[in-house]
Each structure stands twice: as structure tokens, then as C-alpha cells.
PDB file of N, CA and C in Angstrom:
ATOM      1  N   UNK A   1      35.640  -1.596 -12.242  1.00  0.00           N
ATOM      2  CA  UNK A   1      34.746  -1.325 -13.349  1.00  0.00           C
ATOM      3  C   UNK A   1      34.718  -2.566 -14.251  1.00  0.00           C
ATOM      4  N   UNK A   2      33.916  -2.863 -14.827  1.00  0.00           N
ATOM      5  CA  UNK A   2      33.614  -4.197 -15.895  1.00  0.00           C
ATOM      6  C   UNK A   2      33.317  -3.809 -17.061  1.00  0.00           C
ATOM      7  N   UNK A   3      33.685  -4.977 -17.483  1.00  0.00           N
ATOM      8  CA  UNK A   3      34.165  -5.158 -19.003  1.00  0.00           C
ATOM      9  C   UNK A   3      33.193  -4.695 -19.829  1.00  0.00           C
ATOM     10  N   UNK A   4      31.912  -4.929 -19.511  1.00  0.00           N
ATOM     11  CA  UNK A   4      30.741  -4.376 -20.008  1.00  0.00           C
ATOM     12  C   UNK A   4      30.750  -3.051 -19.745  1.00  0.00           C
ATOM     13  N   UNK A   5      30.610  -2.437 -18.918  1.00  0.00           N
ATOM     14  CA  UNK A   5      30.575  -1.108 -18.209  1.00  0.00           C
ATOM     15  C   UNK A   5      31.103  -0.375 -19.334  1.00  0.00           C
ATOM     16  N   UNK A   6      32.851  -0.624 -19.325  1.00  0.00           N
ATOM     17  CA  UNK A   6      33.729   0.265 -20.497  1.00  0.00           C
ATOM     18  C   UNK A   6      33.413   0.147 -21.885  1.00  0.00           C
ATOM     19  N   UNK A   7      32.749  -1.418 -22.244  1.00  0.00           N
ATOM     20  CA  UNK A   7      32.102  -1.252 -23.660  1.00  0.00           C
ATOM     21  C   UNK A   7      30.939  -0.308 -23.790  1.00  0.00           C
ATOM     22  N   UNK A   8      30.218  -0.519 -22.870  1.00  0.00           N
ATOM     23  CA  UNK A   8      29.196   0.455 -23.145  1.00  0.00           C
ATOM     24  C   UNK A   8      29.617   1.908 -23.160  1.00  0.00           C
ATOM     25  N   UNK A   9      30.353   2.479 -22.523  1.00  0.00           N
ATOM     26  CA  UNK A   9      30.833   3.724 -22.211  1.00  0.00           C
ATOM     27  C   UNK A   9      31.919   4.370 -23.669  1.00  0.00           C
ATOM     28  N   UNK A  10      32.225   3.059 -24.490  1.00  0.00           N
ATOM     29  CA  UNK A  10      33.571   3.428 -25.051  1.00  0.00           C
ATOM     30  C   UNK A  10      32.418   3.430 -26.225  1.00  0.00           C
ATOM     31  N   UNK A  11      31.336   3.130 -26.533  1.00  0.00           N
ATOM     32  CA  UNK A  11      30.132   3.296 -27.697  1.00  0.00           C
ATOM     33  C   UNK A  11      29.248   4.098 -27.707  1.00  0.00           C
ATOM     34  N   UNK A  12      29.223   4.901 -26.111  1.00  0.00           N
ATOM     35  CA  UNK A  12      28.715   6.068 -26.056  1.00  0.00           C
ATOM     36  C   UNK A  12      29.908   7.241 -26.496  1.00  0.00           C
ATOM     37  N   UNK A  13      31.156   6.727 -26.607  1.00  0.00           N
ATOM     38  CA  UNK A  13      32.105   7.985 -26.457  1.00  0.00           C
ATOM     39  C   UNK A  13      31.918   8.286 -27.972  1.00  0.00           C
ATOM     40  N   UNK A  14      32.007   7.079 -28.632  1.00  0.00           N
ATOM     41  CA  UNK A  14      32.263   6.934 -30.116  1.00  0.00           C
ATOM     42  C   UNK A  14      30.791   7.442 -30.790  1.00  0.00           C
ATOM     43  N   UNK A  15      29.595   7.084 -30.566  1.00  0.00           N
ATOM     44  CA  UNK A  15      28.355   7.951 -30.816  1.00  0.00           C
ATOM     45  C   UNK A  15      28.350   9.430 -31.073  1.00  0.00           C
ATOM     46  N   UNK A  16      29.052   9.619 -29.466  1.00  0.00           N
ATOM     47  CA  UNK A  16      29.153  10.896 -29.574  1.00  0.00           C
ATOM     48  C   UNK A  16      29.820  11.990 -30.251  1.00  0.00           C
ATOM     49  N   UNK A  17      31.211  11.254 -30.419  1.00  0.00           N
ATOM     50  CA  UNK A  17      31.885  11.619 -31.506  1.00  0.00           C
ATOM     51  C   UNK A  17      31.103  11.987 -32.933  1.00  0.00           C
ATOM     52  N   UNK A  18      30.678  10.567 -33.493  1.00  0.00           N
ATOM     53  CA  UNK A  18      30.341  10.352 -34.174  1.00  0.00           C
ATOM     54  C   UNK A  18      29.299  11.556 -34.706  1.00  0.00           C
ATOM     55  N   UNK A  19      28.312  12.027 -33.739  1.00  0.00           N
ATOM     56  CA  UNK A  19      27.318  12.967 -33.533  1.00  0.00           C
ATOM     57  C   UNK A  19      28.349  14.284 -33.954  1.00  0.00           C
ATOM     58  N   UNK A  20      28.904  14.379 -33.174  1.00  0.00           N
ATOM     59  CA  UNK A  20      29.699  15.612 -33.522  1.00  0.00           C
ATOM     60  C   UNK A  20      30.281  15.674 -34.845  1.00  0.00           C
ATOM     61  N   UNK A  21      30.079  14.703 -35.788  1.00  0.00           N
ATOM     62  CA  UNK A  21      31.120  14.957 -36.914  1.00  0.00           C
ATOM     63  C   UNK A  21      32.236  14.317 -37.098  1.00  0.00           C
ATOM     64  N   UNK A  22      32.824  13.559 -36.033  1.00  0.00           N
ATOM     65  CA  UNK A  22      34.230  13.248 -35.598  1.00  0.00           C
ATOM     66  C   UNK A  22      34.597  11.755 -36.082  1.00  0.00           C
ATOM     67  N   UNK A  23      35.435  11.227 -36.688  1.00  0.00           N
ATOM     68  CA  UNK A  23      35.525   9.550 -36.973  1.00  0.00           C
ATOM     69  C   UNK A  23      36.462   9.317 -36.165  1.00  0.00           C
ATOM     70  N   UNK A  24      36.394   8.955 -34.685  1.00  0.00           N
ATOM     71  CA  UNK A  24      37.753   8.804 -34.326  1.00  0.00           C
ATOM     72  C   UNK A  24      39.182   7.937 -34.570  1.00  0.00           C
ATOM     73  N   UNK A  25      38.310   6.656 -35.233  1.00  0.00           N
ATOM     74  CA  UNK A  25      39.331   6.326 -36.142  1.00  0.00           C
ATOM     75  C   UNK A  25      40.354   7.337 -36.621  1.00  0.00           C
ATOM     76  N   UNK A  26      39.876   7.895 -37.737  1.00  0.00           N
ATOM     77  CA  UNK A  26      40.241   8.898 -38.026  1.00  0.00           C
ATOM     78  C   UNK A  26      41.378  10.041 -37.892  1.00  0.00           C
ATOM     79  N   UNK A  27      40.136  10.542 -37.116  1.00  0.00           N
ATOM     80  CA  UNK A  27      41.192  11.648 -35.790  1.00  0.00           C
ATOM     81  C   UNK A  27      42.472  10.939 -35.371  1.00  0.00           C
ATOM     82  N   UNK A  28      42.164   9.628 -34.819  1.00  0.00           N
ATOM     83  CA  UNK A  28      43.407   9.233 -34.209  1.00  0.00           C
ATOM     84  C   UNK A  28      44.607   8.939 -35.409  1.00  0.00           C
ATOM     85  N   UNK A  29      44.385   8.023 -36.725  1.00  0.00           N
ATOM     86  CA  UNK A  29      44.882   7.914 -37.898  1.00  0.00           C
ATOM     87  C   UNK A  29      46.049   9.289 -38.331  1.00  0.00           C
ATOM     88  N   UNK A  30      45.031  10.655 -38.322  1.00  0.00           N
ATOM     89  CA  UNK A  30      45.420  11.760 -38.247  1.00  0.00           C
ATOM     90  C   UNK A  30      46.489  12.456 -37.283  1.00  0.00           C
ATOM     91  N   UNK A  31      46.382  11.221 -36.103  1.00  0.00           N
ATOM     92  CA  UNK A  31      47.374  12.472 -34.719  1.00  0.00           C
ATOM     93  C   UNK A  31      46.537  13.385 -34.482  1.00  0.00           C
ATOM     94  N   UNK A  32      45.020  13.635 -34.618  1.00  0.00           N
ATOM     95  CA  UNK A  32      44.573  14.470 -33.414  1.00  0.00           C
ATOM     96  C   UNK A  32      44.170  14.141 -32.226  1.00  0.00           C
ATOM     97  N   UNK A  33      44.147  12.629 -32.008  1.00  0.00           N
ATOM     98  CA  UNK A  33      43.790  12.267 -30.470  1.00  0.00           C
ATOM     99  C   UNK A  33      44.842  11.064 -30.588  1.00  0.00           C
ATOM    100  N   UNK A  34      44.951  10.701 -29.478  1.00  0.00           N
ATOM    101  CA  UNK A  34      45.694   9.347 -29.658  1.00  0.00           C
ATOM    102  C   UNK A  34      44.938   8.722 -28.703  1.00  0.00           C
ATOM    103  N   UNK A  35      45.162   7.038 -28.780  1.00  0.00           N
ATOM    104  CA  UNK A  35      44.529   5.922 -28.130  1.00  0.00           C
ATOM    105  C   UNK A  35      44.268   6.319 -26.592  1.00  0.00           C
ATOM    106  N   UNK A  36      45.574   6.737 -26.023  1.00  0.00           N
ATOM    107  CA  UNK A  36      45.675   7.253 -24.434  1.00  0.00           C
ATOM    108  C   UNK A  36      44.246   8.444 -24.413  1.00  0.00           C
ATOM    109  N   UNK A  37      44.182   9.328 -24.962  1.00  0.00           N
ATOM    110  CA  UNK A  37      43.079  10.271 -24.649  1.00  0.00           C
ATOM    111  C   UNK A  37      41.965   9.514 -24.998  1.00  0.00           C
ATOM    112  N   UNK A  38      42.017   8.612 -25.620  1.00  0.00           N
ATOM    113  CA  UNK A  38      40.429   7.790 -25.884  1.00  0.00           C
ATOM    114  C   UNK A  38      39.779   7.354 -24.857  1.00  0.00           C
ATOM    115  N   UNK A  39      41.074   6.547 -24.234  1.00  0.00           N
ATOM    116  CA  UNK A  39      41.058   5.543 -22.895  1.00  0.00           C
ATOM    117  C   UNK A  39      40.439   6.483 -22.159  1.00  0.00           C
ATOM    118  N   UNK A  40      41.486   8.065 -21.774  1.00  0.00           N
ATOM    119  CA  UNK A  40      40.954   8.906 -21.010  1.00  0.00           C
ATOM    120  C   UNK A  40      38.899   9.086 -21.204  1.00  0.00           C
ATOM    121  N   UNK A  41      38.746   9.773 -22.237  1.00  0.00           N
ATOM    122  CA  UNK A  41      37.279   9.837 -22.584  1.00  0.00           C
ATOM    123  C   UNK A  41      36.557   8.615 -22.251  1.00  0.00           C
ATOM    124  N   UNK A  42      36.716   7.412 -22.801  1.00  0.00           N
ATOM    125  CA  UNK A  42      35.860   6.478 -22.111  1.00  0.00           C
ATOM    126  C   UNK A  42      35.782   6.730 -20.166  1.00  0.00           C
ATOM    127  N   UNK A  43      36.694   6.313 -19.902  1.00  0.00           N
ATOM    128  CA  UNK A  43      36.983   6.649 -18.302  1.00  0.00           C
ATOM    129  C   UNK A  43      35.906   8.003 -17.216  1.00  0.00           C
ATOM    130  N   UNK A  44      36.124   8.832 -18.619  1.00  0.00           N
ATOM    131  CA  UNK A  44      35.709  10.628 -17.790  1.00  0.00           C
ATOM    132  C   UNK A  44      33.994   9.952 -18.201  1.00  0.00           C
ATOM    133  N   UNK A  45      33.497   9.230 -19.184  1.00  0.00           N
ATOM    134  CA  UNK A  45      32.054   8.839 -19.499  1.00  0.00           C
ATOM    135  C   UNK A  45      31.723   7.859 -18.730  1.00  0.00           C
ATOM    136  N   UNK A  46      32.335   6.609 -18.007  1.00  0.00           N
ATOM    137  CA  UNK A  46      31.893   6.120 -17.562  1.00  0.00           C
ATOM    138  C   UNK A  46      31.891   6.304 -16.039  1.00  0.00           C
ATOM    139  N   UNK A  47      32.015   7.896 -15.489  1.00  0.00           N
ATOM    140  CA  UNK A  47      32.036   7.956 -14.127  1.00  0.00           C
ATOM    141  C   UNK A  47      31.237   8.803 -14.200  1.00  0.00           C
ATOM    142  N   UNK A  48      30.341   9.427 -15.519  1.00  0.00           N
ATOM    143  CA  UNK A  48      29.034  10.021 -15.467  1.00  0.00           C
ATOM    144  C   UNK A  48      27.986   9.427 -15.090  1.00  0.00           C
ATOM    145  N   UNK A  49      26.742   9.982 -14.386  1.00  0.00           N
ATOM    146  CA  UNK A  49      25.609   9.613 -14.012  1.00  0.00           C
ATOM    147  C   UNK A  49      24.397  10.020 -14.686  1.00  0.00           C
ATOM    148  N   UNK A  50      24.948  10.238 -16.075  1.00  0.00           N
ATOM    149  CA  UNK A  50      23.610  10.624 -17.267  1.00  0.00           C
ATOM    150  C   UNK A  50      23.430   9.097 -18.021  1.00  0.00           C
ATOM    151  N   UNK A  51      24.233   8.741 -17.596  1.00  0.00           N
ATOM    152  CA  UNK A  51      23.960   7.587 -18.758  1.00  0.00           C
ATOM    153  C   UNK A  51      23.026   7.173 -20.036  1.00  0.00           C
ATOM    154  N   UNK A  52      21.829   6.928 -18.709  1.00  0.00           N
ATOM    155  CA  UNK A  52      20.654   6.613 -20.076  1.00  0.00           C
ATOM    156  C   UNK A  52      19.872   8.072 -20.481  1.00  0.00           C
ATOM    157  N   UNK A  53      20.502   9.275 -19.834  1.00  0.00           N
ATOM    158  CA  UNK A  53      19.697  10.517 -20.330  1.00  0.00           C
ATOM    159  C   UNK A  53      20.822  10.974 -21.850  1.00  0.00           C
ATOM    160  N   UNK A  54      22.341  10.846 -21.900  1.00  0.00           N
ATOM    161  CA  UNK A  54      22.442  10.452 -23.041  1.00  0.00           C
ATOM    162  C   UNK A  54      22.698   9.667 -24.082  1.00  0.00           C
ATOM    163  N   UNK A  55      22.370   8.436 -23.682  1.00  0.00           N
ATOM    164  CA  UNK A  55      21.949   7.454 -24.844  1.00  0.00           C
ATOM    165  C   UNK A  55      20.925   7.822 -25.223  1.00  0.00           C
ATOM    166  N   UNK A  56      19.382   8.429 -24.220  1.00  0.00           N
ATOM    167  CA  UNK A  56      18.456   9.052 -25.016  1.00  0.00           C
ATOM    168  C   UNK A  56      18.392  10.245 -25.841  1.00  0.00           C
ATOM    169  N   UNK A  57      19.303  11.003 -25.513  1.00  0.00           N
ATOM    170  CA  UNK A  57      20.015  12.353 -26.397  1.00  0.00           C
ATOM    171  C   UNK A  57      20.066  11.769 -27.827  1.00  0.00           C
ATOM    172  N   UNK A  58      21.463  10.779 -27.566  1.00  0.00           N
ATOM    173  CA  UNK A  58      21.700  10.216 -28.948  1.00  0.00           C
ATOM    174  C   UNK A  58      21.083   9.790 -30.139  1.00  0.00           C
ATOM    175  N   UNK A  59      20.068   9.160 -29.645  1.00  0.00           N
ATOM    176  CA  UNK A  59      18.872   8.299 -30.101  1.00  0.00           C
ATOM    177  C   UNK A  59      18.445   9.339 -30.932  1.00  0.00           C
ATOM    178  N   UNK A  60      18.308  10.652 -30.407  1.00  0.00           N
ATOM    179  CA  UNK A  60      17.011  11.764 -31.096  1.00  0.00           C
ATOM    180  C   UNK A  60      17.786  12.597 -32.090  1.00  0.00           C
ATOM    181  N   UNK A  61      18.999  12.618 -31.949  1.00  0.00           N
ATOM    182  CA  UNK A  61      19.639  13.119 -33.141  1.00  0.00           C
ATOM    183  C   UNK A  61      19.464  12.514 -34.212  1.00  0.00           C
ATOM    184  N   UNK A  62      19.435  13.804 -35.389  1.00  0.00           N
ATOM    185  CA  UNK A  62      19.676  13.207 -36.747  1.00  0.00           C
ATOM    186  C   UNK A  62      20.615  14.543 -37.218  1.00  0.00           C
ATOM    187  N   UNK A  63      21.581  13.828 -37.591  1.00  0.00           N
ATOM    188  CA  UNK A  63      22.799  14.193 -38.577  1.00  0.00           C
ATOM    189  C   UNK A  63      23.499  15.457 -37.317  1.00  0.00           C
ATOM    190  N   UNK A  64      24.453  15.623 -38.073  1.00  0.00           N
ATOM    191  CA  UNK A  64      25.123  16.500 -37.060  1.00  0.00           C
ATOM    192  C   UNK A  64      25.121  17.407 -35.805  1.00  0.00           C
ATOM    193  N   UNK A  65      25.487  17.243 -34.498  1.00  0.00           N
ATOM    194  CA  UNK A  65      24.892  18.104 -33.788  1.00  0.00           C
ATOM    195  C   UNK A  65      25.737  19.163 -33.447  1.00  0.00           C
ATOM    196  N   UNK A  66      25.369  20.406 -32.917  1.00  0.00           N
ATOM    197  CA  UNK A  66      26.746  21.377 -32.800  1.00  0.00           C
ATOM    198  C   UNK A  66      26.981  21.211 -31.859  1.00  0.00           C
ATOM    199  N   UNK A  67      26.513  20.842 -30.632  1.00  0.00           N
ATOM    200  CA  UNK A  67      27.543  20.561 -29.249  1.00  0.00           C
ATOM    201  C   UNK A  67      27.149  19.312 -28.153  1.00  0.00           C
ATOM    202  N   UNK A  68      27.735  19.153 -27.455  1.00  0.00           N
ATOM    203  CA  UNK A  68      26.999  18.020 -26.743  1.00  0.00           C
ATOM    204  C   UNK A  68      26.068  18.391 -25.438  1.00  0.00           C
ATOM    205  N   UNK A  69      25.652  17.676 -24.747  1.00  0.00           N
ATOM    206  CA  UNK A  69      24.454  18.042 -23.734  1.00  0.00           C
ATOM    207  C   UNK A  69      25.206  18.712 -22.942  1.00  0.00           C
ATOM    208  N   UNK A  70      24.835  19.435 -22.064  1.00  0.00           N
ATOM    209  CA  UNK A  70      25.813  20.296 -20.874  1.00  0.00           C
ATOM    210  C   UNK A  70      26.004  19.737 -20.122  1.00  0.00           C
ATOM    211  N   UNK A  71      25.921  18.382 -19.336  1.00  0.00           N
ATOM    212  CA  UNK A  71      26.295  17.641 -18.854  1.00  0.00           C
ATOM    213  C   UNK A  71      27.229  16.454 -19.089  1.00  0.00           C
ATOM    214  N   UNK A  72      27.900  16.948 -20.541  1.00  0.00           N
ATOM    215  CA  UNK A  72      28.636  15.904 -20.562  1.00  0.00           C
ATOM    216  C   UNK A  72      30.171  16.255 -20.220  1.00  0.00           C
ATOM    217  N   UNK A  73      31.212  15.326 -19.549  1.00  0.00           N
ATOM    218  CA  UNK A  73      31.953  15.732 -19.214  1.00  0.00           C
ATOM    219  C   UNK A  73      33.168  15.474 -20.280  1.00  0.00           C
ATOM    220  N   UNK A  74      32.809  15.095 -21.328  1.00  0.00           N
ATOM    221  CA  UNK A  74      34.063  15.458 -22.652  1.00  0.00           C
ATOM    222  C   UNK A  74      33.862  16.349 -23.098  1.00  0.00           C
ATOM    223  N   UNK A  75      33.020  17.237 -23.587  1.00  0.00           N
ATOM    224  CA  UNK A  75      32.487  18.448 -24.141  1.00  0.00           C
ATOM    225  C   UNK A  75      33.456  18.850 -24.652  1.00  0.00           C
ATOM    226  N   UNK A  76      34.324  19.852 -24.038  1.00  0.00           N
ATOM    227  CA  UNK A  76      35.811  20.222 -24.546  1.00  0.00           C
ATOM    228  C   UNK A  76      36.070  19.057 -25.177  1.00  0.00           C
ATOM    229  N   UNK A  77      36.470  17.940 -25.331  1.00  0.00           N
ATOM    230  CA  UNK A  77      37.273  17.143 -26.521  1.00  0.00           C
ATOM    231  C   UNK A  77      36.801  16.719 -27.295  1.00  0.00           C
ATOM    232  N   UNK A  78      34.886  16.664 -27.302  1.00  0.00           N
ATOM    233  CA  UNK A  78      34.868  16.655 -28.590  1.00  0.00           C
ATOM    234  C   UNK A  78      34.683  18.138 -29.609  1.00  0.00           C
ATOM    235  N   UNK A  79      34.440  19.255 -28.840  1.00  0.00           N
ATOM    236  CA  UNK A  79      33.973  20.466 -29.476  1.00  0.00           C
ATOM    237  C   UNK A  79      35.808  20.640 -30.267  1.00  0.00           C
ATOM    238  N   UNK A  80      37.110  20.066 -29.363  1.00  0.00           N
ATOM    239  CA  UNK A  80      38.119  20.530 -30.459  1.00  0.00           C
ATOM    240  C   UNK A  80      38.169  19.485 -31.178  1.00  0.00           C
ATOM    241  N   UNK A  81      37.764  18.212 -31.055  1.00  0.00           N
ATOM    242  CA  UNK A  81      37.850  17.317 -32.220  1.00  0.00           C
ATOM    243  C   UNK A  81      37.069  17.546 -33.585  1.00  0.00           C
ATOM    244  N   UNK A  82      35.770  18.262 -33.504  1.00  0.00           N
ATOM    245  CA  UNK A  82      34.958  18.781 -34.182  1.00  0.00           C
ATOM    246  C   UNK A  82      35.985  20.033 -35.034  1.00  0.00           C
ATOM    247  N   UNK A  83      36.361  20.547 -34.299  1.00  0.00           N
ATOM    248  CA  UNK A  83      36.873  21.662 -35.177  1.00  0.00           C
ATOM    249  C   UNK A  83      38.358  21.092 -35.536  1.00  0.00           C
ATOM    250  N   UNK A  84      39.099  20.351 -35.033  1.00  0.00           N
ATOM    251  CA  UNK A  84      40.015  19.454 -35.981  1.00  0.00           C
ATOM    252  C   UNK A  84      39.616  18.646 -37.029  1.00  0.00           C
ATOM    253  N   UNK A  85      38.178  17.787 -37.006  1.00  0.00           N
ATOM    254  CA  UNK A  85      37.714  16.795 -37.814  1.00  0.00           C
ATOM    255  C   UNK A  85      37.268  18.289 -39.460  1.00  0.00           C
ATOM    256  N   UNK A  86      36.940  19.411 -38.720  1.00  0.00           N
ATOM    257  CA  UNK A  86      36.089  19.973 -39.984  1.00  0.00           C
ATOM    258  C   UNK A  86      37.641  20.702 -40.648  1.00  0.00           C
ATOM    259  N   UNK A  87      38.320  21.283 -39.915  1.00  0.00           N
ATOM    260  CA  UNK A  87      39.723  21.793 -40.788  1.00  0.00           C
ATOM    261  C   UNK A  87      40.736  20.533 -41.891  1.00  0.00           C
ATOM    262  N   UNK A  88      40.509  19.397 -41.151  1.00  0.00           N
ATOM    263  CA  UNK A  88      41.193  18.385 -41.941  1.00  0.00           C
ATOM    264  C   UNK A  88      40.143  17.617 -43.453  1.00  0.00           C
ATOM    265  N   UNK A  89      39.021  18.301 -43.478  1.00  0.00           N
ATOM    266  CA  UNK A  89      38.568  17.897 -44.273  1.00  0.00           C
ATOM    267  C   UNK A  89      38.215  18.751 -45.764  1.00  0.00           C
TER     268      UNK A  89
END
């Protein structure tokens, strides 16, 4: 996999987050994710084959979304990061 590949993948992870509510900064700052599960999430995104169907997802959001596309394969980590990001706040 290349270097590009995982940047792109590790800015879709963080979008998505982001979409959800989530700063993973943050989260991680906090101890609700740590660096290793990040790595993981980039990894589980960049062996998806939606790619540009959600970067175009992303694009069309505005402000918070409640879940991610059904095809994405973090779903579960960000739907509990979401509900860790909203209890810690």
C-alpha cells in the first residue's frame, strides 16, 4: 500500500469522524481511541471499494450526520465514538 493511498484514507477516516461529531484528536487525548485503533480504521478504509462514493457522501454533508453510509466498514467505531464524543462533552 502507498504512502499516498494511507494519506488519503487516514483524511477520509478523519472527515468522517469529523462528520460524526468526533475530534479524534480529541477522543484519543481523552483515552477513547488510541493511535493503534486509528491505524486500525485507516487500514479497514483503505481496503474499501467506495472510495470516491464516500468522498462524494462527504462533500454533501452539512453539519452533523447521524450515521455513516451502510457501506462503510468503521460504522461501529465511529457510531461509539459519537456517543463517547457527545457524553464527554
Amino acid at each position: 500500500m502507498t504512502t499516498n493511498r494511507l494519506k488519503l484514507h487516514a483524511a477520509i477516516v478523519d472527515q468522517m469522524a469529523h462528520t460524526r461529531g468526533v475530534d479524534l484528536e480529541q477522543a484519543a487525548l481523552r483515552g477513547d481511541i488510541s493511535t493503534d485503533v486509528i491505524l486500525d480504521l485507516v487500514l479497514r478504509c483503505a481496503g474499501c471499494t467506495q472510495t470516491q462514493t464516500c468522498q462524494n457522501w462527504l462533500v454533501d454533508q452539512v453539519g452533523t450526520a447521524s450515521d455513516t453510509p451502510h457501506y462503510c466498514r468503521n460504522a461501529h467505531a465511529f457510531k461509539a465514538l459519537a456517543v463517547a464524543s457527545a457524553r464527554d462533552t
